[in-house]
Protein backbone atom coordinates (compact mmCIF):
# COMPACT_ATOMS: atom_id res chain seq x y z
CA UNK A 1 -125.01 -16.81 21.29
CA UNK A 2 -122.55 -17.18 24.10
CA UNK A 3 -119.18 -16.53 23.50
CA UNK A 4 -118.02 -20.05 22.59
CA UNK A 5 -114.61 -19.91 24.63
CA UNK A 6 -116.15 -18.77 27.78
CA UNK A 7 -118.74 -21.16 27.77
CA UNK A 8 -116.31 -24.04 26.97
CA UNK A 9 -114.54 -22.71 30.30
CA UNK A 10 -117.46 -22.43 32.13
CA UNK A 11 -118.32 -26.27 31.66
CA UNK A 12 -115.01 -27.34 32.07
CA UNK A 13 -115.47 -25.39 35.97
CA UNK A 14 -117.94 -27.52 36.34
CA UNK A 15 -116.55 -30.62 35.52
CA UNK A 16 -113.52 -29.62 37.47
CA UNK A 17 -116.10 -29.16 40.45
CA UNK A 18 -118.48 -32.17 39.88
CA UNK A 19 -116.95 -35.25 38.21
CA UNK A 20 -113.68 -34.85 39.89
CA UNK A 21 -112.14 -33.98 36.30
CA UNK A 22 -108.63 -32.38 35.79
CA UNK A 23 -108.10 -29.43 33.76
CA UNK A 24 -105.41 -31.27 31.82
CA UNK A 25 -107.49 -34.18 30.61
CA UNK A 26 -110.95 -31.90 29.83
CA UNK A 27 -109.82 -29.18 28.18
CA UNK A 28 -108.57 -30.07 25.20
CA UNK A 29 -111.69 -32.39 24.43
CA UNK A 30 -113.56 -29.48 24.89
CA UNK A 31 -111.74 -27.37 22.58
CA UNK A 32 -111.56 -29.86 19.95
CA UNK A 33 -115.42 -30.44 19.76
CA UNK A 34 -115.83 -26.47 19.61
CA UNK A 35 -113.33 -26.30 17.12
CA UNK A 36 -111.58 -23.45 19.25
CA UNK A 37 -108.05 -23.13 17.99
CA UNK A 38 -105.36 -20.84 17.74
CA UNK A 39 -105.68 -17.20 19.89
CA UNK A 40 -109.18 -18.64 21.19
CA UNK A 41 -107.51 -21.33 22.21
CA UNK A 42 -104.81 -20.23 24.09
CA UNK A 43 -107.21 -17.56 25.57
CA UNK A 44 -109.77 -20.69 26.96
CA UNK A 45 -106.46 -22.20 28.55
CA UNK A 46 -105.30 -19.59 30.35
CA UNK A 47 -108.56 -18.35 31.56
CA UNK A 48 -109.49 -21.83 33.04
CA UNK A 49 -106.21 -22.37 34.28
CA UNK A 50 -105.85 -18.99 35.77
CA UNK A 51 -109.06 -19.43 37.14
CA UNK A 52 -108.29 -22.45 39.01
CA UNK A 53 -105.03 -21.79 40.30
CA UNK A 54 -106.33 -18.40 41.50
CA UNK A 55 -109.98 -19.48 43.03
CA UNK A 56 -108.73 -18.86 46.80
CA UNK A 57 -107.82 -15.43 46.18
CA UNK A 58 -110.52 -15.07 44.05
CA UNK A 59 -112.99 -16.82 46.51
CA UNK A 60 -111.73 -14.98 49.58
CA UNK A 61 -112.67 -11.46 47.14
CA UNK A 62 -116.11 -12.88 46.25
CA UNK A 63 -116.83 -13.41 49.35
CA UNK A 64 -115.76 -10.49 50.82
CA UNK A 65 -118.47 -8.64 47.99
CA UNK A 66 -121.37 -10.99 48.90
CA UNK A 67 -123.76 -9.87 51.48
CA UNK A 68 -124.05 -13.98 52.20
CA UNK A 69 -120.86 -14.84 51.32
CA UNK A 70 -119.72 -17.73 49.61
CA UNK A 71 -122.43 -20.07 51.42
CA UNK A 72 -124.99 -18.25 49.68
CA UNK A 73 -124.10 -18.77 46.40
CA UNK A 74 -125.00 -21.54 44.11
CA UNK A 75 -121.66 -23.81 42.70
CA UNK A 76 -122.44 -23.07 38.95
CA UNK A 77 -123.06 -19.28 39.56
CA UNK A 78 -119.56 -18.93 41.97
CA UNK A 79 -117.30 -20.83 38.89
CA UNK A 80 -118.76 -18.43 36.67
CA UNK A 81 -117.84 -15.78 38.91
CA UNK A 82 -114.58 -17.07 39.55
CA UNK A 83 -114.02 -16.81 35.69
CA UNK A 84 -115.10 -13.10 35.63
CA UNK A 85 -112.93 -12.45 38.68
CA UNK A 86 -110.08 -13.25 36.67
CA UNK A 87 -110.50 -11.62 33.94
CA UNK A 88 -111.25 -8.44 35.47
CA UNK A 89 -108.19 -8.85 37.67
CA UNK A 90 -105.31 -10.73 36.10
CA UNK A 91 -105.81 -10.54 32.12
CA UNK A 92 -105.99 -7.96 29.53
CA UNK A 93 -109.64 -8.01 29.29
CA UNK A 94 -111.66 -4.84 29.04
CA UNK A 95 -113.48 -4.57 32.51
CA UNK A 96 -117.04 -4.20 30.27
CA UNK A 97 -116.15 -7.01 28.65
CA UNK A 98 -115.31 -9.27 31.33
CA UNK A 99 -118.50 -8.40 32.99
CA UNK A 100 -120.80 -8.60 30.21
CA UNK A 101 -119.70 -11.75 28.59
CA UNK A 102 -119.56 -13.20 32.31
CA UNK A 103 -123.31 -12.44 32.42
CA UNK A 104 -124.15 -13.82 29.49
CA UNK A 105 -122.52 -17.04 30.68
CA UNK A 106 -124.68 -16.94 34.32
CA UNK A 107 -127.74 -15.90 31.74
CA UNK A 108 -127.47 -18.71 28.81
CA UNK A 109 -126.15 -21.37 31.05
CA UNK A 110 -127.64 -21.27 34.03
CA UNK A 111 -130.80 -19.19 34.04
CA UNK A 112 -132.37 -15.36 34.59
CA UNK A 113 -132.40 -15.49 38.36
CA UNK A 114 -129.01 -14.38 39.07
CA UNK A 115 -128.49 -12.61 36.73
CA UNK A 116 -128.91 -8.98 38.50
CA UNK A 117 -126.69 -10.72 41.43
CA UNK A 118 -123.43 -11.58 39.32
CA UNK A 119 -123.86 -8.03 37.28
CA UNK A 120 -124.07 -6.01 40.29
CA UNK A 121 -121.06 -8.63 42.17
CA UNK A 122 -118.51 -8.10 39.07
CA UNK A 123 -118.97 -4.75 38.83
CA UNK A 124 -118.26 -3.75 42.61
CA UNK A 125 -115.05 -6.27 42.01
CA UNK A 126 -113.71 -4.45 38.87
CA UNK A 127 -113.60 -1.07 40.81
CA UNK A 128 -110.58 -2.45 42.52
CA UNK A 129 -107.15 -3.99 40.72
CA UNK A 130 -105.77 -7.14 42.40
CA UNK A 131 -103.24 -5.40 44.27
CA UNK A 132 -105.96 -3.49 45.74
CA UNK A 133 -108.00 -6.25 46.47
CA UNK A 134 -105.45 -8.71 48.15
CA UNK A 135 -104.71 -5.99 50.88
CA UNK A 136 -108.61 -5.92 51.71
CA UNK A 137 -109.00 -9.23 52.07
CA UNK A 138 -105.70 -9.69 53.83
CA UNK A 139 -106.06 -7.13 56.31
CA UNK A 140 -105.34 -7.90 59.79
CA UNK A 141 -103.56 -11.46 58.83
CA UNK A 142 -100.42 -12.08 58.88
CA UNK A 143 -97.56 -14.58 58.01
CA UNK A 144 -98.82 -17.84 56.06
CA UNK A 145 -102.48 -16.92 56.51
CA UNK A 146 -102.29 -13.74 54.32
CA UNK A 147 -99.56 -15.78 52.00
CA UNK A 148 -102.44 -18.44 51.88
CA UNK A 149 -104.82 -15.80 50.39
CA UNK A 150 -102.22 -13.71 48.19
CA UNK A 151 -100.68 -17.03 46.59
CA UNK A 152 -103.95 -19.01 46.31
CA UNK A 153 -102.45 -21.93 48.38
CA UNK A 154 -104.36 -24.17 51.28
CA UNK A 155 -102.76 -22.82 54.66
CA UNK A 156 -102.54 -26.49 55.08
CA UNK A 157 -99.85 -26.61 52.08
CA UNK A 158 -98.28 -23.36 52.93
CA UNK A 159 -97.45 -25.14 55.63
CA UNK A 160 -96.53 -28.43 54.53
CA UNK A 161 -94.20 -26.82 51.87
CA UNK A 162 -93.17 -24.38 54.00
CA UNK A 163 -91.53 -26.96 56.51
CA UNK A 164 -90.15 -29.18 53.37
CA UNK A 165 -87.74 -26.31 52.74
CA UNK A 166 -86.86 -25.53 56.20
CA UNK A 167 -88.79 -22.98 57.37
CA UNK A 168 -87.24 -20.20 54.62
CA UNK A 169 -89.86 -17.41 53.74
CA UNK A 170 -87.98 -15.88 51.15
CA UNK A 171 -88.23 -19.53 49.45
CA UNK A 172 -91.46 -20.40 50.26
CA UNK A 173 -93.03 -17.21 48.36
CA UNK A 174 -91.14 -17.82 45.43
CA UNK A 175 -92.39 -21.57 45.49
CA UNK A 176 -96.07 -20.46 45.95
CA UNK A 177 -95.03 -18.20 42.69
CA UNK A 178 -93.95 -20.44 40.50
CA UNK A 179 -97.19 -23.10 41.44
CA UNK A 180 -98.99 -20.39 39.98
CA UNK A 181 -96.89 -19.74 36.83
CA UNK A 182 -97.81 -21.87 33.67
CA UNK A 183 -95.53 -24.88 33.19
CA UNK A 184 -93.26 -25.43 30.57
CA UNK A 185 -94.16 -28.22 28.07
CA UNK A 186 -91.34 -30.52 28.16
CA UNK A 187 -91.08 -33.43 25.50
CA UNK A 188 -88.46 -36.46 25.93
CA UNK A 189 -86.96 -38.20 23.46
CA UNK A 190 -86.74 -42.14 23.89
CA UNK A 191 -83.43 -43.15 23.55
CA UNK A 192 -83.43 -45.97 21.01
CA UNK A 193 -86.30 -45.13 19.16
CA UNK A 194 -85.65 -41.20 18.88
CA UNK A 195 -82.72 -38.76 18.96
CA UNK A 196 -83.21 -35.40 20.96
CA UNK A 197 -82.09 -33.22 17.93
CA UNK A 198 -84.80 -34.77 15.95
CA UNK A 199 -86.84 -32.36 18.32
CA UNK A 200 -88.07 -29.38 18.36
CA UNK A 201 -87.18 -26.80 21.18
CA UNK A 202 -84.18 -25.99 23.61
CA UNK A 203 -82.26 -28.78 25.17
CA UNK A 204 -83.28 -29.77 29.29
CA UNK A 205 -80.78 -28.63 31.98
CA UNK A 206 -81.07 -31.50 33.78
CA UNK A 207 -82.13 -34.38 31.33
CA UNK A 208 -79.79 -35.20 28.21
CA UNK A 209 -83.52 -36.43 26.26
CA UNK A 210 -85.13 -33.54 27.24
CA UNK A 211 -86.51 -31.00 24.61
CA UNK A 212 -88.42 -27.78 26.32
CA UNK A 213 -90.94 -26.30 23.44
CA UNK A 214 -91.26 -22.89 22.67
CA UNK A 215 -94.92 -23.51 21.57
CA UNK A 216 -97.11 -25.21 19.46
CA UNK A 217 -98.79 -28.53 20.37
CA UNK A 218 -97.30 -31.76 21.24
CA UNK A 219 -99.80 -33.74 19.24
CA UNK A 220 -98.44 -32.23 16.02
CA UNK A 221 -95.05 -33.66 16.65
CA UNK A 222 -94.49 -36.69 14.41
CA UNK A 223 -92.54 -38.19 17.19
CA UNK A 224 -94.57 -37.71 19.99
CA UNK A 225 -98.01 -39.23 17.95
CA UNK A 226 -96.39 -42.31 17.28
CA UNK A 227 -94.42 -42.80 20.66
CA UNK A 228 -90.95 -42.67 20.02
CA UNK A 229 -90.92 -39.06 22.37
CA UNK A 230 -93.13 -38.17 24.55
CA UNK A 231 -94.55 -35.08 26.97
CA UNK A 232 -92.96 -35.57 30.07
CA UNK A 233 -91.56 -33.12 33.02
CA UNK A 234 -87.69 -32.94 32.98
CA UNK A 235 -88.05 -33.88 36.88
CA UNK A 236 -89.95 -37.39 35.57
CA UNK A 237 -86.86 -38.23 33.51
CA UNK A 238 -84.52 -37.15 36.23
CA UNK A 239 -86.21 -40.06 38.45
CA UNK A 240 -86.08 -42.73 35.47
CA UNK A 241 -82.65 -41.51 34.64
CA UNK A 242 -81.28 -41.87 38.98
CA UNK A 243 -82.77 -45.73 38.69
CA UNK A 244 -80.59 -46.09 35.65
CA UNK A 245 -77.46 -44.52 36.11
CA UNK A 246 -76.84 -46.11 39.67
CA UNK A 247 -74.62 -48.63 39.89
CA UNK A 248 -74.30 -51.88 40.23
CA UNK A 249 -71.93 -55.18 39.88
CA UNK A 250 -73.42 -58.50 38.24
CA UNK A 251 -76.32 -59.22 37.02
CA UNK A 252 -78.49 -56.05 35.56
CA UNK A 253 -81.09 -57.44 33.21
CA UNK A 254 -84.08 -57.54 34.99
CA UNK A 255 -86.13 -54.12 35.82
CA UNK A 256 -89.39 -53.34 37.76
CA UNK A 257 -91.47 -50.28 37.78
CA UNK A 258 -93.47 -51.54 40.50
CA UNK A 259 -96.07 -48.25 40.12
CA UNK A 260 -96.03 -47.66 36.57
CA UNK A 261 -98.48 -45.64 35.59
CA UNK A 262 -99.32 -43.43 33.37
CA UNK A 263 -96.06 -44.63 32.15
CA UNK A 264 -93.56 -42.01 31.08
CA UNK A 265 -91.06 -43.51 33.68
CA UNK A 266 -91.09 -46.70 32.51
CA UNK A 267 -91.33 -46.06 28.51
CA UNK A 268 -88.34 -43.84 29.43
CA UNK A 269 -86.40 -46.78 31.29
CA UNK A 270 -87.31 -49.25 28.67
CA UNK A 271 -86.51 -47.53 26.26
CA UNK A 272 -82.93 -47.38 28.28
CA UNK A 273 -83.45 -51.26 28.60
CA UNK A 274 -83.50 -52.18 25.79
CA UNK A 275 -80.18 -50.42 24.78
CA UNK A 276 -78.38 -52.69 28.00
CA UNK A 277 -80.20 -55.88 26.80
CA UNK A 278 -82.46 -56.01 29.76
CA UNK A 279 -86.17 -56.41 30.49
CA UNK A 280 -88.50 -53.93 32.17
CA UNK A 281 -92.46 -54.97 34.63
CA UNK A 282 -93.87 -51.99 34.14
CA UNK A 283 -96.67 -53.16 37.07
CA UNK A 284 -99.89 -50.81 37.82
CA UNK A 285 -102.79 -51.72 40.00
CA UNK A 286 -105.26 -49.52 38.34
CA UNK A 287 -106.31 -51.61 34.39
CA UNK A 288 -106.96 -48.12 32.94
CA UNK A 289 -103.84 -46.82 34.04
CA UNK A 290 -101.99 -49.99 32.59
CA UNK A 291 -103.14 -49.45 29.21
CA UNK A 292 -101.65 -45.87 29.54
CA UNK A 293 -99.01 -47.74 30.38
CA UNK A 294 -99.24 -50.08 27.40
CA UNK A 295 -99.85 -47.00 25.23
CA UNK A 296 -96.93 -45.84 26.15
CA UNK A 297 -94.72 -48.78 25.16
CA UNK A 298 -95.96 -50.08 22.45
CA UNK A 299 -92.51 -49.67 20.63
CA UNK A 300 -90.61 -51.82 23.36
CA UNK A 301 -90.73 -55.53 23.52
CA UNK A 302 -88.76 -55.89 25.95
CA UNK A 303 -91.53 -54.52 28.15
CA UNK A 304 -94.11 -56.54 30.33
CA UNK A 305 -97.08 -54.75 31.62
CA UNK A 306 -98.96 -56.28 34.67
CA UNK A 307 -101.44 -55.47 36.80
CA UNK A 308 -101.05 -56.39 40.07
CA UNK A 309 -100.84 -54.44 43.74
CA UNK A 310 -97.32 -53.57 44.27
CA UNK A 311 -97.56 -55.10 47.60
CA UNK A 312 -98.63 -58.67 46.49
CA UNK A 313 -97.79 -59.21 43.27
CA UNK A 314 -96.22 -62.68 42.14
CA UNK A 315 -92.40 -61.77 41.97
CA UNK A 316 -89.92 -63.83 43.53
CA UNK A 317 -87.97 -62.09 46.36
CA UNK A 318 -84.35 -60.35 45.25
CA UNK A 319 -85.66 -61.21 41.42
CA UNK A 320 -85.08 -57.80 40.33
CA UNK A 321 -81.65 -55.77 39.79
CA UNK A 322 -83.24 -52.13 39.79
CA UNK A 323 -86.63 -51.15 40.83
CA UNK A 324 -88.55 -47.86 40.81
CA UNK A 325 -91.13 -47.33 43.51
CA UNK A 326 -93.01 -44.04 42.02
CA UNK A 327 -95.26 -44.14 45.00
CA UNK A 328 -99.24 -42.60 45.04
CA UNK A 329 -98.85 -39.23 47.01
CA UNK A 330 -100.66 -35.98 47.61
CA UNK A 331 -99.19 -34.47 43.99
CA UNK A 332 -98.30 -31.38 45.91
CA UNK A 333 -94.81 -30.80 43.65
CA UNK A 334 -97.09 -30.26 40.60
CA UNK A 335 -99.93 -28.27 41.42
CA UNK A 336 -98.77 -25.40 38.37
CA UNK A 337 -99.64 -28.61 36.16
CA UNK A 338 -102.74 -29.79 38.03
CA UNK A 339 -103.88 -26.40 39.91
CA UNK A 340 -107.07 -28.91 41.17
CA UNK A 341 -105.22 -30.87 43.27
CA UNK A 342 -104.69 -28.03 45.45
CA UNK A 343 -108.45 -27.33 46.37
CA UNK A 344 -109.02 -31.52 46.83
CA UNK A 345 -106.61 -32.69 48.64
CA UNK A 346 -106.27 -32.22 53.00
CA UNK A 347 -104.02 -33.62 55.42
CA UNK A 348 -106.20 -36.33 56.00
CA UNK A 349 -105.28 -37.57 52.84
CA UNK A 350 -101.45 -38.73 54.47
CA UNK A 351 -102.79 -41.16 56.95
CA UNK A 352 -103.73 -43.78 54.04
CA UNK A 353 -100.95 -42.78 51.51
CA UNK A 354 -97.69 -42.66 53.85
CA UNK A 355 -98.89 -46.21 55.02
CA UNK A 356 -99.28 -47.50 51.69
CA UNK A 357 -96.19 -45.46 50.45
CA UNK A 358 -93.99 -47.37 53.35
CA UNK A 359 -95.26 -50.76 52.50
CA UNK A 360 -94.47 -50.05 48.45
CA UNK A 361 -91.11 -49.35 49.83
CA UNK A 362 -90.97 -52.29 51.63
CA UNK A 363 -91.86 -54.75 49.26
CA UNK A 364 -89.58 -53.26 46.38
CA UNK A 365 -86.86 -53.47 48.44
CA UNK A 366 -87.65 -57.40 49.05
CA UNK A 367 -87.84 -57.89 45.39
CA UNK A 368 -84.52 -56.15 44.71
CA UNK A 369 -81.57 -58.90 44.55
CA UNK A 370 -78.72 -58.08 47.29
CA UNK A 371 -76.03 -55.31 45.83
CA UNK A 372 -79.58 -54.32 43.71
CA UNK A 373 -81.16 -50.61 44.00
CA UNK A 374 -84.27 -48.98 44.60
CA UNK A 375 -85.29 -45.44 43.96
CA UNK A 376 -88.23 -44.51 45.70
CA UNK A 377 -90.22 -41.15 44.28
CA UNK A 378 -93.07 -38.95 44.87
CA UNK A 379 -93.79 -35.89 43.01
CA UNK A 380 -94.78 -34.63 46.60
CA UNK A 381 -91.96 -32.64 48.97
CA UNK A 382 -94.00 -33.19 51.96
CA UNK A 383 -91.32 -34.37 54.34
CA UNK A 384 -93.54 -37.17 55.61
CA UNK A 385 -94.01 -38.62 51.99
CA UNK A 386 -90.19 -38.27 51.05
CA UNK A 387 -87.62 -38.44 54.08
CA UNK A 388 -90.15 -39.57 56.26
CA UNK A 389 -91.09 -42.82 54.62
CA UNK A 390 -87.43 -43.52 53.91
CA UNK A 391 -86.28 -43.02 57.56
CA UNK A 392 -89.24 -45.28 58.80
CA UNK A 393 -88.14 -47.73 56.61
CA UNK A 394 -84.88 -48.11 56.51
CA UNK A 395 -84.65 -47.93 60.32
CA UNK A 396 -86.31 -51.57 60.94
CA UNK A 397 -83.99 -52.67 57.88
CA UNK A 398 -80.43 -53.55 58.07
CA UNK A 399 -80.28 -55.07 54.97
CA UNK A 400 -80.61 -51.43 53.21
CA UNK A 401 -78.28 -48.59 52.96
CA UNK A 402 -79.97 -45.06 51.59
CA UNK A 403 -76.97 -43.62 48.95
CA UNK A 404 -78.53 -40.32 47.97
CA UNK A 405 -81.65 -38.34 47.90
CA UNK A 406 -82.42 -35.49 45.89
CA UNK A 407 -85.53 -32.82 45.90
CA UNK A 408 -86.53 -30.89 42.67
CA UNK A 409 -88.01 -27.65 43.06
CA UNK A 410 -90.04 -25.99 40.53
CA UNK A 411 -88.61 -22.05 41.65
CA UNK A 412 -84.54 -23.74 41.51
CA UNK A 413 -84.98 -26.28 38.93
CA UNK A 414 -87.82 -25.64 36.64
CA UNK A 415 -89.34 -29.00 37.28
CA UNK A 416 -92.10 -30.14 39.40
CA UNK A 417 -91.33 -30.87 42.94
CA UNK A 418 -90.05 -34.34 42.38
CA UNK A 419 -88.04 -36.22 45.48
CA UNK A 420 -85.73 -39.48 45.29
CA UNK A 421 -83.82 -41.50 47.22
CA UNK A 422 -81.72 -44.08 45.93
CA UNK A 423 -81.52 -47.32 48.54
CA UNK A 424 -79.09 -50.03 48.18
CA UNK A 425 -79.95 -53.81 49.45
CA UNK A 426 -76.62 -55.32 50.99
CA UNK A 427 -76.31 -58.62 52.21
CA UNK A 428 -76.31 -57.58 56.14
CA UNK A 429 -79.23 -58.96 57.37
């Protein structure tokens, strides 16, 4: 038979490639229904996620082997390539082995035919290391188009990320280093309903309910199955815990997440909430998302979920005292936690979301009460998703004043690339 763990991260390729599925959410499924645990386990996880975050190198090697390139070769036969490509080159895998039991994959899952091709591909690939390999393929480029191909980054986003921290190269590689390094799993405890030090792991640096794990699964934590702690990125809490920790004079008992799902951000600030005697709208558009959401609060009556669009729902203008506008963005500040994004999204993709991200501003910062704040957030640094919306904005509005902004970097802070501003309504108008 084939080797159950590489055909569990063969199919998970493909689901990754034809239902638009993330890595994150199918993986673990798969592993369950396999019964894969342990070594195996933690072998099929880094194989698929080193395979992903890795398939423009590895694509711009295959390619470079084929005598008709990537065009001429089938989608299920190039993920199972992709998967022997990385064994040969970035894991401890015997080259015969990684060959072979790549083979045996292209043979038992997807037929005889190519067979001979992938056998006689993977072998000309292992006579190289990586090192080897990048300067072939890299030969002749220079600046971000060979740091596209050695860091496995769209030259769009090279770009894009690039210009977000202000044109520094020595940053920008170690960025493009730490996308590809495997995140940290970060847990947070719920204030209220869970103590930090009830956790396991090493205390945050940046978030006093943050517990970073050492290993071992989540979903064995008694906490974290019955939702008084949670998985969440220390850069996530950071953005619930700016919201909260602003000040303000008068009233402060009414809270809106006005983009609430999944909902770590706002079971984290109702959790905080509830401690202050005030009520959190935890409002998402999407009814799949909201029951995330709901999932997610369960614990907190003091809690509404609705689902409404953030730009018409039925609030009241200046009826809230904070709001949080975690806006829809490209997800470019965690592609090391969703290497898929990377390969999906294009620049196209700004010329819906930075209107949509601009009018979510705009409509939170109606339904904040005067002397209220707002924190917008994306877990995007593109500068037109993060300063760019806010200086749009807050030009045609008087009424606002911007008191701080803040950008998270996952090479200086260990967290994903998570920006904030915090915006103030005054009563100019």
């Amino acid at each position: 038979m084939t080797d159950p763990v590489r055909m569990v991260a063969f199919h998970v390729l493909r689901a990754v490639a034809e239902k638009d599925s993330y890595v994150n959410l199918v993986l673990p499924g798969m592993l369950k229904e396999h019964s894969i645990e342990g070594r195996d386990a933690a072998f099929a996880t880094e194989l698929v996620h080193g395979t992903v975050r890795r398939q423009g190198t590895y694509d711009a090697i295959i390619g470079s082997v084929a005598s008709k390139g990537l065009a001429g070769i089938d989608p299920p036969v190039l993920d199972a390539l992709r998967l022997g490509t990385h064994q040969l080159l970035s894991m401890r895998v015997p080259p015969h082995a990684a060959v072979s039991t790549t083979v045996d994959v292209v043979r038992r899952e997807i037929g005889h035919k190519p067979v001979h091709f992938a056998n006689a591909l993977l072998r000309k690939i292992g006579q190289k290391d990586l090192a080897g390999w990048l300067d072939t393929v890299t030969e002749g480029l220079e600046g971000d188009e060979a740091r596209a191909i050695r860091t496995s980054h769209p030259l769009w986003i090279v770009k894009a990320l690039t210009e977000a921290l202000g044109g520094h190269a020595t940053q920008i590689d170690k960025l493009l280093a730490a996308d590809n390094a495997s995140p940290r799993v970060t847990l947070v405890a719920r204030p209220g309903l869970c103590e930090p030090d009830d956790l396991p792991g090493t205390p945050g640096t940046l978030s006093p309910y943050a517990r970073i794990l050492e290993g071992g699964a989540p979903s064995d934590i008694p906490q974290v199955r019955d939702g008084r702690a949670g998985v969440q990125d220390e850069g996530s809490q950071v953005v619930a815990i700016t919201l909260a920790g602003a000040q303000i004079e008068g009233s402060d008992d009414r809270w809106l997440d006005l983009c609430a799902g999944p909902g770590g951000k706002a079971a984290l600030l109702g959790a905080i909430a509830y401690q202050r005697g005030a009520s959190l709208v935890a409002n998402e558009v999407l009814e799949h998302r909201a029951e995330l959401v709901r999932q997610g609060v369960h614990l907190l009556d003091n809690v509404e979920v609705t689902t409404f669009d953030g730009r018409h729902g039925p609030w009241d203008e200046g009826s809230f005292d904070r709001v949080l506008v975690d806006a829809p963005c490209t997800g470019l500040g965690a592609l090391r936690r969703r290497p898929e994004s990377r390969w999906r999204r294009v620049p196209e993709d700004l010329e819906s979301l930075v209107p949509l991200q601009m009018a979510l501003l705009n409509r939170a910062l109606d339904l904040v009460r005067p002397g209220g704040v707002v924190v917008y957030a994306t877990c995007s640094p593109h500068v037109a998703e993060t300063t760019g919306v806010v200086d749009v904005v807050t030009a045609a509005r008087p009424d606002i004043e911007v008191e701080a902004s803040r950008q998270l970097w996952p090479h200086i802070d260990g967290t994903d690339a998570m920006f904030m501003a915090t915006l103030r309504r005054t009563d100019t108008v």
